[in-house]
PDB file of N, CA and C in Angstrom:
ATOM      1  N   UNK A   1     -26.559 -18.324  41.087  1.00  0.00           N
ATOM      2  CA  UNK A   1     -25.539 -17.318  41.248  1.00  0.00           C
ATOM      3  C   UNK A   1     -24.434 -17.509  40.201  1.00  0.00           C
ATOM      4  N   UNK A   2     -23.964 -18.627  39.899  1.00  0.00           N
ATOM      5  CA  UNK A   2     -23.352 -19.236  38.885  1.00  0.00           C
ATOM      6  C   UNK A   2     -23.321 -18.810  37.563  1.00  0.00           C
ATOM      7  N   UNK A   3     -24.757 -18.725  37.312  1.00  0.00           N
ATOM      8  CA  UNK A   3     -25.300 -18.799  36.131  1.00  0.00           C
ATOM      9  C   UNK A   3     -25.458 -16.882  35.829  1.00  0.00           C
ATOM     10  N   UNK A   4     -25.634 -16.461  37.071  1.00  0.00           N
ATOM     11  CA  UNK A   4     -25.607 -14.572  36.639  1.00  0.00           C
ATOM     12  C   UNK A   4     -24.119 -14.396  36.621  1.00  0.00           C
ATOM     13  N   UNK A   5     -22.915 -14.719  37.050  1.00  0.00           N
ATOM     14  CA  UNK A   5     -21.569 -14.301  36.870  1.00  0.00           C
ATOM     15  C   UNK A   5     -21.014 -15.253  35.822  1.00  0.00           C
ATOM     16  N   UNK A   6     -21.611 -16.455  34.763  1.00  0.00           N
ATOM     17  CA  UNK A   6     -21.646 -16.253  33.861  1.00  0.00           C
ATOM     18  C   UNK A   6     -21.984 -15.371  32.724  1.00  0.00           C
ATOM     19  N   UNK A   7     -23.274 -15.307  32.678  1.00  0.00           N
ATOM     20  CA  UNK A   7     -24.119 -14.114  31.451  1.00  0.00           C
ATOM     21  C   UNK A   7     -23.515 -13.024  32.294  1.00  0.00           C
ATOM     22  N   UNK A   8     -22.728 -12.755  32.798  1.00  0.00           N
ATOM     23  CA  UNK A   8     -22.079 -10.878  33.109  1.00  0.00           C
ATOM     24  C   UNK A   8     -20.578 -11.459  32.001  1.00  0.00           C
ATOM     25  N   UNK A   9     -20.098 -12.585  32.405  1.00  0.00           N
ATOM     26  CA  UNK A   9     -18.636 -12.540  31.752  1.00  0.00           C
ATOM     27  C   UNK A   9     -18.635 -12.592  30.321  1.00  0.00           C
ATOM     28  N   UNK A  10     -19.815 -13.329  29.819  1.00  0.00           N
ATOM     29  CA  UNK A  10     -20.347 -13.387  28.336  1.00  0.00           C
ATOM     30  C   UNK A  10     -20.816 -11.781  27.687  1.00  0.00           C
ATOM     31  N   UNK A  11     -21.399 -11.448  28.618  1.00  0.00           N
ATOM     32  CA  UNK A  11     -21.632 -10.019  27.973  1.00  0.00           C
ATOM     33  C   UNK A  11     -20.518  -9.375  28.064  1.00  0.00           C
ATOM     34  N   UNK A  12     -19.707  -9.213  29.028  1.00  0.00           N
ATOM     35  CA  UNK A  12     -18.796  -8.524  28.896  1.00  0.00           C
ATOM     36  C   UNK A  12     -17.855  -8.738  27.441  1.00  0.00           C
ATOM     37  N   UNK A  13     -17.099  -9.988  27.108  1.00  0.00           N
ATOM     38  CA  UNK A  13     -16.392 -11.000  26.261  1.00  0.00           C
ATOM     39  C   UNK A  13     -17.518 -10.177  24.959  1.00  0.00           C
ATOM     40  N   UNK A  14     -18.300  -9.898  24.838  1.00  0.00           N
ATOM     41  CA  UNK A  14     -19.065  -9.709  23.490  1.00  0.00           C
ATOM     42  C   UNK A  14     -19.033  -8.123  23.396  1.00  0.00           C
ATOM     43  N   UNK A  15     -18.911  -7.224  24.378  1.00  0.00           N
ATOM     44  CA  UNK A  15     -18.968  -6.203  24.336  1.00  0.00           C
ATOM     45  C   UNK A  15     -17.541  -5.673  23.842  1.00  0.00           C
ATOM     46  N   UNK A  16     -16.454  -6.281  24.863  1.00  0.00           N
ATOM     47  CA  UNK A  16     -14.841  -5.862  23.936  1.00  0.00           C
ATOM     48  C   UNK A  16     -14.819  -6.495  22.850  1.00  0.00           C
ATOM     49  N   UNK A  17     -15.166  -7.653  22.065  1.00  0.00           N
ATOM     50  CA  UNK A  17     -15.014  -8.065  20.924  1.00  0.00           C
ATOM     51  C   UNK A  17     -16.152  -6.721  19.924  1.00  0.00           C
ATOM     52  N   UNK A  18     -17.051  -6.700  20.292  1.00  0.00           N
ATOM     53  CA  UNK A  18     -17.503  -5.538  19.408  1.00  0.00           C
ATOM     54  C   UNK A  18     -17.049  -4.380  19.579  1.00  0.00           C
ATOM     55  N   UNK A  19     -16.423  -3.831  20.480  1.00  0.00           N
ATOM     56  CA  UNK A  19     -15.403  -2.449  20.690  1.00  0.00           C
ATOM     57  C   UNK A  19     -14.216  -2.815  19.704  1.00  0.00           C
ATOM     58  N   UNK A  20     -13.396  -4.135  19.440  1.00  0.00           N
ATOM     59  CA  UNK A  20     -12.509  -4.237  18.539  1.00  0.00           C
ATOM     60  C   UNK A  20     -13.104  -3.987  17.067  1.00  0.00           C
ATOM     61  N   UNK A  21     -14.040  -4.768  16.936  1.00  0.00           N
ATOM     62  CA  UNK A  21     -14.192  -4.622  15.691  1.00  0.00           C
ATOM     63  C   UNK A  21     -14.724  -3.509  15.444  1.00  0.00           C
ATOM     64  N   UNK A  22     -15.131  -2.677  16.209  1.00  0.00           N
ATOM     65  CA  UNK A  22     -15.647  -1.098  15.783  1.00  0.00           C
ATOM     66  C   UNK A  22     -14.396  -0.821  15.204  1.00  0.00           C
ATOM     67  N   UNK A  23     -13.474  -0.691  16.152  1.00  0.00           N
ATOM     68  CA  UNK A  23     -12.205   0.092  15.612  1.00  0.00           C
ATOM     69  C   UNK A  23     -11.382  -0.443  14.762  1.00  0.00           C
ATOM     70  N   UNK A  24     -11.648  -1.379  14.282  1.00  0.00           N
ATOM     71  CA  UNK A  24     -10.580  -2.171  12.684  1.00  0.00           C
ATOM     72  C   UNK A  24     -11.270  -1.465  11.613  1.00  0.00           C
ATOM     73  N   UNK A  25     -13.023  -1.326  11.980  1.00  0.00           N
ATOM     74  CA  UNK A  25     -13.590  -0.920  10.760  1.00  0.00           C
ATOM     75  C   UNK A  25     -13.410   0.530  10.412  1.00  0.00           C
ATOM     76  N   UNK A  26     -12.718   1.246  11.174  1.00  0.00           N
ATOM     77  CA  UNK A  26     -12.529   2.738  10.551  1.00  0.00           C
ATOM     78  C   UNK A  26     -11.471   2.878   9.753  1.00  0.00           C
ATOM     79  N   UNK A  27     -10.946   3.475   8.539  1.00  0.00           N
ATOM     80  CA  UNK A  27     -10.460   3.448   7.281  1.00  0.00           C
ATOM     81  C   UNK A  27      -9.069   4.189   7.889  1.00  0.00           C
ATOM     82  N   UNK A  28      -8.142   3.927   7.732  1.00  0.00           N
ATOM     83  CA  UNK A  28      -6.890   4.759   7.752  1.00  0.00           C
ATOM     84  C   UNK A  28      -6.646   5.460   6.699  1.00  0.00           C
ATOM     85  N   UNK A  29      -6.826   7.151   6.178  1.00  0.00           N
ATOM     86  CA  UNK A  29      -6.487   7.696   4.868  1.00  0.00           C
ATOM     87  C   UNK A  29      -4.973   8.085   4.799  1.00  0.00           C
ATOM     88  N   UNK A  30      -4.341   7.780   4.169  1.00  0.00           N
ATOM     89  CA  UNK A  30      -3.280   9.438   3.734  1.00  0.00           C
ATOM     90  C   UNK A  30      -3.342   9.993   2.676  1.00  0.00           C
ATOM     91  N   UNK A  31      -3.840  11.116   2.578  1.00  0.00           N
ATOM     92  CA  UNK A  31      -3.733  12.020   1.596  1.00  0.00           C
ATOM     93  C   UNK A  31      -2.695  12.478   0.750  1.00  0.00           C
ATOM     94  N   UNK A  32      -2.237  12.200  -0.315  1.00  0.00           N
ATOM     95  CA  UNK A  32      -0.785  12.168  -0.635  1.00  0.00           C
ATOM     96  C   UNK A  32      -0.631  14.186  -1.573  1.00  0.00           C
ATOM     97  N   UNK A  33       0.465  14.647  -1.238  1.00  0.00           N
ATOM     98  CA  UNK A  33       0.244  15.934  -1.874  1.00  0.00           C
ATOM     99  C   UNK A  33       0.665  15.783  -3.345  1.00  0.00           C
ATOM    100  N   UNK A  34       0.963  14.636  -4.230  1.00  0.00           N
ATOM    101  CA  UNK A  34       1.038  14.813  -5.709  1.00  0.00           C
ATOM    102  C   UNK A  34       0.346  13.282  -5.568  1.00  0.00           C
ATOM    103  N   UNK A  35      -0.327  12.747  -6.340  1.00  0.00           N
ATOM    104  CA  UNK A  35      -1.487  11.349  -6.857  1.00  0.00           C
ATOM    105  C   UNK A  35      -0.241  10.489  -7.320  1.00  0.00           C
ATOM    106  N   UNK A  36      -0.704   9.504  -7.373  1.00  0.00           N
ATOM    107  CA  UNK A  36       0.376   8.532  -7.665  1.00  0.00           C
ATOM    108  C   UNK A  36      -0.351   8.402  -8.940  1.00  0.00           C
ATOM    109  N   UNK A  37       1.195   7.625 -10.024  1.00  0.00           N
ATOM    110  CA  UNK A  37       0.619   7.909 -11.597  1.00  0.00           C
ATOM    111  C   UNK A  37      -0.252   6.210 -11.792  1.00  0.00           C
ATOM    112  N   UNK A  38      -0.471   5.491 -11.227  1.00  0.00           N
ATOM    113  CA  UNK A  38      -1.338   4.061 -11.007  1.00  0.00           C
ATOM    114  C   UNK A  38      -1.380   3.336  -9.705  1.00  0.00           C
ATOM    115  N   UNK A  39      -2.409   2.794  -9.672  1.00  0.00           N
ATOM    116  CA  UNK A  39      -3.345   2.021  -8.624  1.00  0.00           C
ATOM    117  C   UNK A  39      -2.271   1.237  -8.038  1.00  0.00           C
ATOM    118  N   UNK A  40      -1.765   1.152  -6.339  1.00  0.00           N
ATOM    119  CA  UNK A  40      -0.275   0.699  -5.950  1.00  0.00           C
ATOM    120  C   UNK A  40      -1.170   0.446  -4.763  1.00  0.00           C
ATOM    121  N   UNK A  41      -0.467  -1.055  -4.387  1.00  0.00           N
ATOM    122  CA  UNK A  41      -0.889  -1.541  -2.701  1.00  0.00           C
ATOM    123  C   UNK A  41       0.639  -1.958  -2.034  1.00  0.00           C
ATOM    124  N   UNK A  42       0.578  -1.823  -0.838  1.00  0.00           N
ATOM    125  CA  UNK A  42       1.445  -2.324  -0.265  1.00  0.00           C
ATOM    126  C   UNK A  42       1.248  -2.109   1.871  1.00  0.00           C
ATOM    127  N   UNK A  43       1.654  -3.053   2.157  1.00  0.00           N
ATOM    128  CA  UNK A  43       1.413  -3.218   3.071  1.00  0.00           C
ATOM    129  C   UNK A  43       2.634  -2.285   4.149  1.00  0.00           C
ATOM    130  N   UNK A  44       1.817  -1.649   5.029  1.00  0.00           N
ATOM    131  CA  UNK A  44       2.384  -0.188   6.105  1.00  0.00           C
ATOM    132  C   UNK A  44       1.424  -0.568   7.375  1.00  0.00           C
ATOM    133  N   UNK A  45       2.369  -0.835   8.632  1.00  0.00           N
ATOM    134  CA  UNK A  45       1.615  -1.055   9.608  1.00  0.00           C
ATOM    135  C   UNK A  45       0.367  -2.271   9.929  1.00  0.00           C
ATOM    136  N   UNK A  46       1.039  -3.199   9.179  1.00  0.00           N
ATOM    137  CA  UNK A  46      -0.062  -3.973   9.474  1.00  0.00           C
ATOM    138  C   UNK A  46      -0.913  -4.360   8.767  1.00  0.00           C
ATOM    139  N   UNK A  47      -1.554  -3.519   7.950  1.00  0.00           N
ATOM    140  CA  UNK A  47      -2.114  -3.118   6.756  1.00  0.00           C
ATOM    141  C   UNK A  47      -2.065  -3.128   5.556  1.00  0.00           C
ATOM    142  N   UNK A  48      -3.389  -3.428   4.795  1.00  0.00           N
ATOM    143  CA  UNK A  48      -2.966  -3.402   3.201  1.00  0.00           C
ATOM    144  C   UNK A  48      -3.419  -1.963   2.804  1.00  0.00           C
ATOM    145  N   UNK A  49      -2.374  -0.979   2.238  1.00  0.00           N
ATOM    146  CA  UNK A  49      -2.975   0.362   1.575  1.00  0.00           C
ATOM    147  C   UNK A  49      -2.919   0.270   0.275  1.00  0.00           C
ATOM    148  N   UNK A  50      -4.116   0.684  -0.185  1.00  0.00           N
ATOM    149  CA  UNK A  50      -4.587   1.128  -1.491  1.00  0.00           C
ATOM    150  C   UNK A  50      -4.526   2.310  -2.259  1.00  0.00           C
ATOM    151  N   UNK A  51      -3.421   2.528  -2.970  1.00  0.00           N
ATOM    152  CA  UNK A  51      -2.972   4.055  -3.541  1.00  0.00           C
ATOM    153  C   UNK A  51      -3.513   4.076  -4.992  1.00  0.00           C
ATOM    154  N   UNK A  52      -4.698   5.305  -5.019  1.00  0.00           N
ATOM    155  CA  UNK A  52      -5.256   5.076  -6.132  1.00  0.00           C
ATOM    156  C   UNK A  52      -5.688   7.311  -6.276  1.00  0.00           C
ATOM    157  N   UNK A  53      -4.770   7.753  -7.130  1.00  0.00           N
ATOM    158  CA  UNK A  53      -5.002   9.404  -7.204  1.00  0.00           C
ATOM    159  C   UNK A  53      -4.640  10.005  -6.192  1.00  0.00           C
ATOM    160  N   UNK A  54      -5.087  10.817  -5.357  1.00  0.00           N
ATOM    161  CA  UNK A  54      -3.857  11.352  -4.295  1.00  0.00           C
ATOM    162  C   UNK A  54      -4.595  10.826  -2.927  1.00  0.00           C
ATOM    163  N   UNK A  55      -4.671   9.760  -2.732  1.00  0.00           N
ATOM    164  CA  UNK A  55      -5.160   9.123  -1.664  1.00  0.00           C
ATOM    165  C   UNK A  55      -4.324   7.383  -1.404  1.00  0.00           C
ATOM    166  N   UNK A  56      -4.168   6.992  -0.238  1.00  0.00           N
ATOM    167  CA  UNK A  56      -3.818   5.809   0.185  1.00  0.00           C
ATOM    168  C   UNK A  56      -4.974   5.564   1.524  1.00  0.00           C
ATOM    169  N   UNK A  57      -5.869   4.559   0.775  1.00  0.00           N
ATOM    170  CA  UNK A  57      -6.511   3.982   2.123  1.00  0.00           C
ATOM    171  C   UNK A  57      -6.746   2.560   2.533  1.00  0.00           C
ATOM    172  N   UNK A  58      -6.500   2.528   3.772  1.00  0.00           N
ATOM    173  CA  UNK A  58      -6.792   1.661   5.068  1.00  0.00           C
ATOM    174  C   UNK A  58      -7.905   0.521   5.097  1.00  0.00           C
ATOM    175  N   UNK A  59      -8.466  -0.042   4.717  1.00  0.00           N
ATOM    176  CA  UNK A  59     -10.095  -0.102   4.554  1.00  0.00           C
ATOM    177  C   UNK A  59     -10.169  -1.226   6.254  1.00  0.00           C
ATOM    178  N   UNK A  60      -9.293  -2.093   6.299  1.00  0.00           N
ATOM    179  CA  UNK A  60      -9.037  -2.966   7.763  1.00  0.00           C
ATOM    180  C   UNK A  60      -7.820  -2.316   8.201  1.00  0.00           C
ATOM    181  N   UNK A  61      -7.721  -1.678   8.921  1.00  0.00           N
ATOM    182  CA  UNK A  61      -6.677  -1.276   9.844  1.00  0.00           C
ATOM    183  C   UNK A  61      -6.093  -2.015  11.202  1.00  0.00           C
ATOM    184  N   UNK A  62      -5.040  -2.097  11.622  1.00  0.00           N
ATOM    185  CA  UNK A  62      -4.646  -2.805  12.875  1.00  0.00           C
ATOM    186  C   UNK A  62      -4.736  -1.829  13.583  1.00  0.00           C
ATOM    187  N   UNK A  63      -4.344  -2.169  14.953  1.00  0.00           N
ATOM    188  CA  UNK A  63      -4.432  -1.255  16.711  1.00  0.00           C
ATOM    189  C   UNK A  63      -3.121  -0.667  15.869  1.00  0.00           C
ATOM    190  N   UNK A  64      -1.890  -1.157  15.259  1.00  0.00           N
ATOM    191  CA  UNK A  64      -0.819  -0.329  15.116  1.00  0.00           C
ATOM    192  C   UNK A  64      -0.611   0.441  13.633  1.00  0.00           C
ATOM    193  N   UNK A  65      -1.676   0.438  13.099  1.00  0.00           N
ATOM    194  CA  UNK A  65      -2.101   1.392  11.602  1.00  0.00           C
ATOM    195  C   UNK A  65      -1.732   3.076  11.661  1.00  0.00           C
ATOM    196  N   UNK A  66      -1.991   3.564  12.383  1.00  0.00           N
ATOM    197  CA  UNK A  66      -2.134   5.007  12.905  1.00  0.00           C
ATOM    198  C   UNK A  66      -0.810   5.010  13.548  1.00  0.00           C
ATOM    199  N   UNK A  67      -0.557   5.228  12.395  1.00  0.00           N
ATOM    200  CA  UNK A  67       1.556   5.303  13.821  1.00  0.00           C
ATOM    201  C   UNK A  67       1.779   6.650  12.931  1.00  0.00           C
ATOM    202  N   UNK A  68       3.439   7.024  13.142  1.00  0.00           N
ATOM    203  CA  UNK A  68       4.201   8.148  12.661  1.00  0.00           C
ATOM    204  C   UNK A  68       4.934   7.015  12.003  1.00  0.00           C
ATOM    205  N   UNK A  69       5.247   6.088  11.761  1.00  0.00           N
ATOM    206  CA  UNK A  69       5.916   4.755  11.204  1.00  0.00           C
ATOM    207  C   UNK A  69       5.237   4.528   9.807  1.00  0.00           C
ATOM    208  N   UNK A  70       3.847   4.214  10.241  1.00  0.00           N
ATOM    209  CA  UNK A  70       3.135   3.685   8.923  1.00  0.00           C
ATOM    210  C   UNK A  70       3.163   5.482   8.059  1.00  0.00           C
ATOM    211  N   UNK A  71       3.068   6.381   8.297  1.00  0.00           N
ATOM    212  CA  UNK A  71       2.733   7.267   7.902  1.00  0.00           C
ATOM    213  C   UNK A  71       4.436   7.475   6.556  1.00  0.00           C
ATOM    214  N   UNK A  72       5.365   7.452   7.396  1.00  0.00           N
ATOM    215  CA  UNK A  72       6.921   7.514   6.758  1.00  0.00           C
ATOM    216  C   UNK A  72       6.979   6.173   5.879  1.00  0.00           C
ATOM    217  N   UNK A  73       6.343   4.615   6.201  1.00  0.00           N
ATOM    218  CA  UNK A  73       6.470   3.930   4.996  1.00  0.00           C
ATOM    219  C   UNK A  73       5.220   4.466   3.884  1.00  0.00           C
ATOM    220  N   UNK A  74       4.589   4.917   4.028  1.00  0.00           N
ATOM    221  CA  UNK A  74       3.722   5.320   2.869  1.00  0.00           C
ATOM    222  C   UNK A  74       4.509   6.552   2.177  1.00  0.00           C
ATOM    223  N   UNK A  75       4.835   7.688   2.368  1.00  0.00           N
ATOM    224  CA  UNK A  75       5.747   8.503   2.129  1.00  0.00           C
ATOM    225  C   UNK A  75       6.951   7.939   0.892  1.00  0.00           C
ATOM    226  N   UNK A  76       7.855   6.961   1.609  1.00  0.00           N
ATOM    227  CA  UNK A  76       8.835   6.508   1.206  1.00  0.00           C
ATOM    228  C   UNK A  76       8.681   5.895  -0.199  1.00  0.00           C
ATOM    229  N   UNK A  77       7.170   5.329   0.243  1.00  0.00           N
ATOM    230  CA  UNK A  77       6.745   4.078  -0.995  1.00  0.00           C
ATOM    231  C   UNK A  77       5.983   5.241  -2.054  1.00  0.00           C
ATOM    232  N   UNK A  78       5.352   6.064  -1.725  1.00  0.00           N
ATOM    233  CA  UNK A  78       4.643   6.902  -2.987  1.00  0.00           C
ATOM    234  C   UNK A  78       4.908   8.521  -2.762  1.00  0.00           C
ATOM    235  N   UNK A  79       5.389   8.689  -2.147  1.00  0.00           N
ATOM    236  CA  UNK A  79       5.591  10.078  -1.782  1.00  0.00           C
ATOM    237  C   UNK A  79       5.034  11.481  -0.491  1.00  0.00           C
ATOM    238  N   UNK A  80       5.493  12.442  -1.176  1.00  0.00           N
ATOM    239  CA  UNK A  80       4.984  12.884   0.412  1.00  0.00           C
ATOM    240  C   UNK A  80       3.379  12.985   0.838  1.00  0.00           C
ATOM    241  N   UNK A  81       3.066  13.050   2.213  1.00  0.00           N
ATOM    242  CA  UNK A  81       1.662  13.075   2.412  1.00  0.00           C
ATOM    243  C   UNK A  81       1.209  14.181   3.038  1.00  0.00           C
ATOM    244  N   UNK A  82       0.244  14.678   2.145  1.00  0.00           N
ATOM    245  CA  UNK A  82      -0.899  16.100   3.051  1.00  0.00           C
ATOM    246  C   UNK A  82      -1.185  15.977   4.120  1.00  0.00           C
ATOM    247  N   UNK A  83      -1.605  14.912   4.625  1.00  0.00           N
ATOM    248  CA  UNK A  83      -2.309  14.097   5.896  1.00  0.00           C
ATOM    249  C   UNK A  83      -2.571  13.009   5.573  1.00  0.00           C
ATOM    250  N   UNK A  84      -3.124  12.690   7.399  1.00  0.00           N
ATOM    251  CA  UNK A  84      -2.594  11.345   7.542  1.00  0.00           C
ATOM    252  C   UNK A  84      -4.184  11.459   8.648  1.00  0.00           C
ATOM    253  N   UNK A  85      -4.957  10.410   8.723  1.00  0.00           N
ATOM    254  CA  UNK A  85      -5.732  10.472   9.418  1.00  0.00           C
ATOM    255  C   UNK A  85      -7.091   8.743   9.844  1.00  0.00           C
ATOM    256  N   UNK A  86      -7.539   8.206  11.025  1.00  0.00           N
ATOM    257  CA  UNK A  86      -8.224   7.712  11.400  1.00  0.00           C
ATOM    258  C   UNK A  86      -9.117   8.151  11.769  1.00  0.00           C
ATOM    259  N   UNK A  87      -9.560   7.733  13.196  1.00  0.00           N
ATOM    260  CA  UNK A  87      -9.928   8.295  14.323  1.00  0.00           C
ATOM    261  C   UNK A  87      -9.783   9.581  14.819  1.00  0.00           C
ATOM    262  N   UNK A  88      -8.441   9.762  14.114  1.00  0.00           N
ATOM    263  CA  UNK A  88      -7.824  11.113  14.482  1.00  0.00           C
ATOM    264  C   UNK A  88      -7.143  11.251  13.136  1.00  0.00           C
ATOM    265  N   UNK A  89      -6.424  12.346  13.520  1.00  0.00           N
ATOM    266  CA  UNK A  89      -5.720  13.124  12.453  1.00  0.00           C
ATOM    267  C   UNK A  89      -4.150  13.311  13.218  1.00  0.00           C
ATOM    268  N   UNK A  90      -3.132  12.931  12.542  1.00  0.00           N
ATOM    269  CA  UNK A  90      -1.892  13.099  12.308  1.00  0.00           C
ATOM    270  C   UNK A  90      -1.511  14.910  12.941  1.00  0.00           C
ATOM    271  N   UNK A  91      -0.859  15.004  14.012  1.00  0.00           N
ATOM    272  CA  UNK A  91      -0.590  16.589  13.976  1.00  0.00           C
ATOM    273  C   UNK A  91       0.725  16.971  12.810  1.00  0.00           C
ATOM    274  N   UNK A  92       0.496  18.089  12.037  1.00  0.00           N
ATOM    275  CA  UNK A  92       1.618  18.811  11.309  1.00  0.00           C
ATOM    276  C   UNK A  92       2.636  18.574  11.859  1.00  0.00           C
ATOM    277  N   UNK A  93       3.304  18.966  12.626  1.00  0.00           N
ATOM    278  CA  UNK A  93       4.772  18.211  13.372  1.00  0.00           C
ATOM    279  C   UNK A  93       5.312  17.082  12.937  1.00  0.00           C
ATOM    280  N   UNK A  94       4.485  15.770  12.970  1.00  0.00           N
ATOM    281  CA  UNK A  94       5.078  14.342  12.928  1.00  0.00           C
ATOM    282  C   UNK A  94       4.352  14.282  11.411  1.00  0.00           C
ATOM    283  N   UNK A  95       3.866  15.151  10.621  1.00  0.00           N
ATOM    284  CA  UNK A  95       3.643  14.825   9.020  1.00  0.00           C
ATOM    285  C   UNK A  95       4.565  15.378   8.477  1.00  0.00           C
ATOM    286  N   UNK A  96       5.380  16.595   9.037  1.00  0.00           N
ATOM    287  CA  UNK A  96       6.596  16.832   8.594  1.00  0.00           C
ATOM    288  C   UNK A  96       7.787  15.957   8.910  1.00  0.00           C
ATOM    289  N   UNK A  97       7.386  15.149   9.979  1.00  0.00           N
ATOM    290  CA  UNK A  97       8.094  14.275  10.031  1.00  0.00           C
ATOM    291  C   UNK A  97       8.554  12.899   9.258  1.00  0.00           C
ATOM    292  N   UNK A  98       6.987  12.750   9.086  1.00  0.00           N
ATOM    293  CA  UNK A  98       6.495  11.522   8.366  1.00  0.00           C
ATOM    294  C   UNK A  98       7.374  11.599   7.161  1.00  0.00           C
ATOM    295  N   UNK A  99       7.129  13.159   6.455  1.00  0.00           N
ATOM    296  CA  UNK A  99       7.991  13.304   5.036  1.00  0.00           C
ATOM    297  C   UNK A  99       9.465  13.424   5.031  1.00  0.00           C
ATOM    298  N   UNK A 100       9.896  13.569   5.684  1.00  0.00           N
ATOM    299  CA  UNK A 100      11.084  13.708   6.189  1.00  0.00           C
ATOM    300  C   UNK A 100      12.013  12.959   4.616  1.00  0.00           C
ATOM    301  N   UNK A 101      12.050  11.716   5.064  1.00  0.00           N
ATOM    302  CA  UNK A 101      12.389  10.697   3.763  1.00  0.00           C
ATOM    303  C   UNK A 101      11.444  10.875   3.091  1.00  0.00           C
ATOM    304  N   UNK A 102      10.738  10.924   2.082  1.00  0.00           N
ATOM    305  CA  UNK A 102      10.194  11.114   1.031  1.00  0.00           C
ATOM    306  C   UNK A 102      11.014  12.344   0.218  1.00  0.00           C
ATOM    307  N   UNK A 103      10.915  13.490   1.053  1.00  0.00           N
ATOM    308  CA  UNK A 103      11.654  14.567   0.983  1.00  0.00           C
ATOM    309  C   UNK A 103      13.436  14.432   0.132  1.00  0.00           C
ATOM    310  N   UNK A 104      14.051  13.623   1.302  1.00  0.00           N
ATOM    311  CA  UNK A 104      14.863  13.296   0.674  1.00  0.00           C
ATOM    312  C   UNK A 104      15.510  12.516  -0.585  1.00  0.00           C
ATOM    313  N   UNK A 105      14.431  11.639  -0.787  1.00  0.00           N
ATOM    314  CA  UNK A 105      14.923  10.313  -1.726  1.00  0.00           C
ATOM    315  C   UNK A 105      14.117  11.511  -3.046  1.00  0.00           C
ATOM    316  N   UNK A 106      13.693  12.575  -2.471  1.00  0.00           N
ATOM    317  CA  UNK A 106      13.167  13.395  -4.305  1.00  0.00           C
ATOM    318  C   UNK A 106      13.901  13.872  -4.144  1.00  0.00           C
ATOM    319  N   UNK A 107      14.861  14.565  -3.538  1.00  0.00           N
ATOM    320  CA  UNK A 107      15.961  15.235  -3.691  1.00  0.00           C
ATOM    321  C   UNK A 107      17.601  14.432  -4.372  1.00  0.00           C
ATOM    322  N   UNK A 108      17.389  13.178  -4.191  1.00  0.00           N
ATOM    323  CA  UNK A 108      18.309  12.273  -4.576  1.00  0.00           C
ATOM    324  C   UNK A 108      19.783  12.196  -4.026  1.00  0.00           C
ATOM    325  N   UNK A 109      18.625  12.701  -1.959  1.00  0.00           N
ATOM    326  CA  UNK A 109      20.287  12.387  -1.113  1.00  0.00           C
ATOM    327  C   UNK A 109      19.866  10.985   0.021  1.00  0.00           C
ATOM    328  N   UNK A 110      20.650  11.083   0.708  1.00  0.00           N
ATOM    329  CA  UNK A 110      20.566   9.974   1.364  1.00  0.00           C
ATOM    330  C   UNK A 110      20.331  10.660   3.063  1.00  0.00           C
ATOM    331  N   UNK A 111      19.831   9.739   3.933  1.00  0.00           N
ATOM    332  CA  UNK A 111      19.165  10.488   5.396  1.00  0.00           C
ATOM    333  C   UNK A 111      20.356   9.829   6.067  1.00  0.00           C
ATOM    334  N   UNK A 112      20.868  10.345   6.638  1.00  0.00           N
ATOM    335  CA  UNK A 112      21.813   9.801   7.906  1.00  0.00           C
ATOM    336  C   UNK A 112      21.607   8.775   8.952  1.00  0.00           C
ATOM    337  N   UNK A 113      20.117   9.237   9.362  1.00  0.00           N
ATOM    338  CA  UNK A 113      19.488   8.048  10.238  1.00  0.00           C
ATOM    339  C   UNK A 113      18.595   7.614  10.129  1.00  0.00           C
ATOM    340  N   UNK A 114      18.145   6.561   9.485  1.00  0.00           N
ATOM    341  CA  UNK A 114      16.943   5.786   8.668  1.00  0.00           C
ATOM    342  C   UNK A 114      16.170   5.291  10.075  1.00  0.00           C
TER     343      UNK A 114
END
């Protein structure tokens, strides 16, 4: 009896460890709406992004990669973004949000509440 509510807790323990790593392995993109003029990394959410033409991607993503956060430091750092997408996709609302600052620092004002 021992030995079956072991091999259940082991399978279980192997089954969420492979549910994690499913989900690290999906790519975080943002699509940037002007290309950056050279190949730029920097770390947003956890993450190392790779900005290379009008794309920034994810390739290991964290549980906290996919934010409205990481989306505004990518923005800030290369400019504004088309989209933003994992698993899912970023709704228009919080990508206008996302740009919010980007927006501003090309305009060459300052945001009130960072």
């Amino acid at each position: 009896m021992k030995l079956r509510t072991l091999a259940a807790a082991c399978a279980a323990l192997t089954t969420l460890a492979a549910g994690s790593a499913a989900f690290a392995a999906d790519a975080v993109t943002a699509k940037l709406q002007a290309p950056v003029a050279e190949k730029t990394k920097f770390i947003a959410g956890g993450a190392m992004f790779v900005c290379e033409g009008d794309a920034c991607v994810a390739t290991a993503p964290t549980s906290q990669t996919f934010a409205t956060a990481t989306c505004k430091t990518i923005a800030s750092k290369v400019g504004a973004v088309a989209s933003f997408s994992g698993r899912k996709t970023l709704e228009d609302a919080k990508i206008a949000d996302c740009n919010a600052k980007a927006v501003a620092k090309a305009d060459g004002t300052q945001l009130a509440k960072q």
